[in-house]
C-alpha atoms as a PDB file:
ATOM      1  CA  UNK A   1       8.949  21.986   0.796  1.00  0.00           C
ATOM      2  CA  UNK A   2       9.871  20.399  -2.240  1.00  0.00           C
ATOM      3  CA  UNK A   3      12.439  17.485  -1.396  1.00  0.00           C
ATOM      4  CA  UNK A   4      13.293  16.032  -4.757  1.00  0.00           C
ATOM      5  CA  UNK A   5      11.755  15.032  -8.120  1.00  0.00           C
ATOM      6  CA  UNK A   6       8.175  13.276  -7.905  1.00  0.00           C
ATOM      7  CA  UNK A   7       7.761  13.309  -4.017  1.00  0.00           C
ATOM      8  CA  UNK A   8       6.964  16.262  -1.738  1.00  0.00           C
ATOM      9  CA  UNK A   9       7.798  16.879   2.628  1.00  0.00           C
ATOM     10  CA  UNK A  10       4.332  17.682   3.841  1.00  0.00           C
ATOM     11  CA  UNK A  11       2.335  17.540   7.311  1.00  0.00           C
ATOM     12  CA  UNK A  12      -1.168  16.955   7.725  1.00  0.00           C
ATOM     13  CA  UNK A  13      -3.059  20.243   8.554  1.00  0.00           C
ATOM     14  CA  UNK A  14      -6.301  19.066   9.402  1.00  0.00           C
ATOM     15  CA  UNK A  15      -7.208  19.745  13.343  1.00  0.00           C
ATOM     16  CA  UNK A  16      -7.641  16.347  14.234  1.00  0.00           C
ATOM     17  CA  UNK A  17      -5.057  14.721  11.518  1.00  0.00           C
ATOM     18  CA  UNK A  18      -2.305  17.130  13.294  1.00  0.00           C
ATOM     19  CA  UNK A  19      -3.420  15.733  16.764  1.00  0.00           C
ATOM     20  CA  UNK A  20      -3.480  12.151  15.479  1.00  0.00           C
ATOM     21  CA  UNK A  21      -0.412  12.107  13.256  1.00  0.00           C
ATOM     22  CA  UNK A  22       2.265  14.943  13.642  1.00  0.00           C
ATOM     23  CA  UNK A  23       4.942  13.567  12.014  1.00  0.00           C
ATOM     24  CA  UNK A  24       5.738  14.727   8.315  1.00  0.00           C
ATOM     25  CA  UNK A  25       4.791  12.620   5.548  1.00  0.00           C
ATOM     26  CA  UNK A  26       6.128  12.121   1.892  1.00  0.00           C
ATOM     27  CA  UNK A  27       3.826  12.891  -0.940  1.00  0.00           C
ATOM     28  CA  UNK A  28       4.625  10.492  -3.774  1.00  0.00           C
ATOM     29  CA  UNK A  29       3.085  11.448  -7.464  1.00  0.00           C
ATOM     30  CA  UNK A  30       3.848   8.532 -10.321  1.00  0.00           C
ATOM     31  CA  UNK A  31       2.533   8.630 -13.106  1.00  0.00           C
ATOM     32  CA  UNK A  32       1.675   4.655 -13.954  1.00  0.00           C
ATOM     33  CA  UNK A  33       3.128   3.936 -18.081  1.00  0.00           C
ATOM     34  CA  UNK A  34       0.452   0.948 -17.671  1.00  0.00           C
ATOM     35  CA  UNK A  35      -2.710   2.431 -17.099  1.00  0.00           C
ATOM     36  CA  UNK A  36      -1.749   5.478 -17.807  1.00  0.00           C
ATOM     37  CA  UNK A  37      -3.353   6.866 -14.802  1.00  0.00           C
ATOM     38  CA  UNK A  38      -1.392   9.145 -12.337  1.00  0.00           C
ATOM     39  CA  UNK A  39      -1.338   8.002  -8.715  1.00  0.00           C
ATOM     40  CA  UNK A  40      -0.519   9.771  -5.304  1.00  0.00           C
ATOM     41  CA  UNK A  41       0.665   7.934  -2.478  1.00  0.00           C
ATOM     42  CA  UNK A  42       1.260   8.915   1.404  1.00  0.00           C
ATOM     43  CA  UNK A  43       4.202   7.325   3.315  1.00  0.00           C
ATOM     44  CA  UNK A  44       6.069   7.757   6.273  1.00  0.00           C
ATOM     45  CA  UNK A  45       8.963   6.171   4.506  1.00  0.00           C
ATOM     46  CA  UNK A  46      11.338   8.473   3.560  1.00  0.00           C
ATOM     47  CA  UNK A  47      14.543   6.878   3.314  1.00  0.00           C
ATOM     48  CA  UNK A  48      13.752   4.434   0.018  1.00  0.00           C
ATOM     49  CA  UNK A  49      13.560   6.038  -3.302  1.00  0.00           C
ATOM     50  CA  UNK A  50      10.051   7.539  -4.863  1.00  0.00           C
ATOM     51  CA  UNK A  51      10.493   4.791  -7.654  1.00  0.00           C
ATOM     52  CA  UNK A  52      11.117   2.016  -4.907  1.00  0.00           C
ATOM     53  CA  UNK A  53       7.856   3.535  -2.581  1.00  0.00           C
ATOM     54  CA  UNK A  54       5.482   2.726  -5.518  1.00  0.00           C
ATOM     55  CA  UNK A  55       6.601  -0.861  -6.418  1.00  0.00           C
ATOM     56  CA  UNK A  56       5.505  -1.447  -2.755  1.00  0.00           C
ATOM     57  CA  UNK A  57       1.939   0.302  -2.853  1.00  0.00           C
ATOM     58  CA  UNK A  58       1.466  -1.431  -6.190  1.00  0.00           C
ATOM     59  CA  UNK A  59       2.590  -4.749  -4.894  1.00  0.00           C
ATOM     60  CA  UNK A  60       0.358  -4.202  -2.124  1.00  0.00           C
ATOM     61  CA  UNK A  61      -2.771  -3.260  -4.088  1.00  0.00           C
ATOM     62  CA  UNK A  62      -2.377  -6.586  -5.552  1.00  0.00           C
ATOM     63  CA  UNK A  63      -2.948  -8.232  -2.257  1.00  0.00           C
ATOM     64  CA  UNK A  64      -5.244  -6.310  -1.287  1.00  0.00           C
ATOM     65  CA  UNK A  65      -7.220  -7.336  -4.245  1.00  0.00           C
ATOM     66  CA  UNK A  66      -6.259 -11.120  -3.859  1.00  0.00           C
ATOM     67  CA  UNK A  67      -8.047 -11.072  -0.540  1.00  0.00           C
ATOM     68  CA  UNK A  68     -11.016  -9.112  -1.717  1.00  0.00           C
ATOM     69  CA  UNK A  69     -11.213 -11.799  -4.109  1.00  0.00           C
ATOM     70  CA  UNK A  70     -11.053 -14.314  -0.986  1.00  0.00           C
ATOM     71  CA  UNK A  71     -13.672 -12.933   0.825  1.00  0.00           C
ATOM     72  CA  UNK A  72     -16.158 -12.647  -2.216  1.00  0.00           C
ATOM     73  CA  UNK A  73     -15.296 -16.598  -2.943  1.00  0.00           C
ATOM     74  CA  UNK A  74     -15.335 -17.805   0.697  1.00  0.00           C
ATOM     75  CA  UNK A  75     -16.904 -15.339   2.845  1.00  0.00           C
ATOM     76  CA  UNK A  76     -15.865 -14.036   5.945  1.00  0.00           C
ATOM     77  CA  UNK A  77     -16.750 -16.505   8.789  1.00  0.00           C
ATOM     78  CA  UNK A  78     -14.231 -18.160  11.170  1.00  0.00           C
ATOM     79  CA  UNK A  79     -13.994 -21.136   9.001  1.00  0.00           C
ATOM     80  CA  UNK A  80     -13.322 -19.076   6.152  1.00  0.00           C
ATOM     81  CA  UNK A  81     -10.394 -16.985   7.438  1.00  0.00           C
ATOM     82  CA  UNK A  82      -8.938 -19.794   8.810  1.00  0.00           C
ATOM     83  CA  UNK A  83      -9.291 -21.099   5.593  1.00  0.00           C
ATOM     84  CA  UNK A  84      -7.588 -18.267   3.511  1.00  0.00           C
ATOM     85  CA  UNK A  85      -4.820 -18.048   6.096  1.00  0.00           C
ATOM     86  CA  UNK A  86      -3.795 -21.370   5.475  1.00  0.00           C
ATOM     87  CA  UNK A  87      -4.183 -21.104   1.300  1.00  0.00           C
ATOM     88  CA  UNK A  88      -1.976 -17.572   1.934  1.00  0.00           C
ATOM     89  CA  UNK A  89       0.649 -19.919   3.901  1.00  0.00           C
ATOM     90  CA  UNK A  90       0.313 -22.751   1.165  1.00  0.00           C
ATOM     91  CA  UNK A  91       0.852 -20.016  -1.397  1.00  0.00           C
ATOM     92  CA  UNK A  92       4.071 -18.639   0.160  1.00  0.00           C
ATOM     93  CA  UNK A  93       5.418 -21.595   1.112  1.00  0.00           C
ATOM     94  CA  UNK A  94       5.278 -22.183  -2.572  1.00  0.00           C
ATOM     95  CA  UNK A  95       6.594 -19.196  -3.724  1.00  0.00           C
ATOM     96  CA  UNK A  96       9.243 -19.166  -1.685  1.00  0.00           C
ATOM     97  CA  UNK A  97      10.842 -22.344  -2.606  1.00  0.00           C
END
């Protein structure tokens, strides 16, 4: 059911997706002016607009990347999460002010 311009009501109809997740989702399509590349996005938020939804996946994607990039430069023992905990804390702290 089509809800509005660039985002779609759905439900997941795989057997055990149904089971797991019954709730409907929001299918979000954006087309990125950056890259050029068209992205699709699943979220149970459906109260923000479309445009608002993909500032937050992008946003996101850029920390996910920032801590790929922190495992690859200090691994992922004890002493190195503890480690990039305390450099994300630094960081914020920073930011913040």
């Amino acid at each position: 059911m089509k809800m509005g311009r660039g985002f779609v009501n759905t439900l997941l109809n795989g057997f055990d997706a149904k089971l797991n997740y019954p709730a409907h989702l929001r299918r979000i399509r954006f087309n990125d002016p950056e890259t050029g590349t068209v992205l699709v996005f699943l979220s149970n938020q459906m109260t923000l607009p479309a445009a608002t939804t993909c500032a937050l996946y992008r946003s996101r994607r850029q920390v996910d990347l920032f801590v790929k990039w922190m495992n690859q430069f200090l691994g992922t023992s004890e002493n190195a999460v503890n480690t990039q905990i305390w450099i994300v804390v630094a960081v914020y702290t920073i930011i913040r002010k």
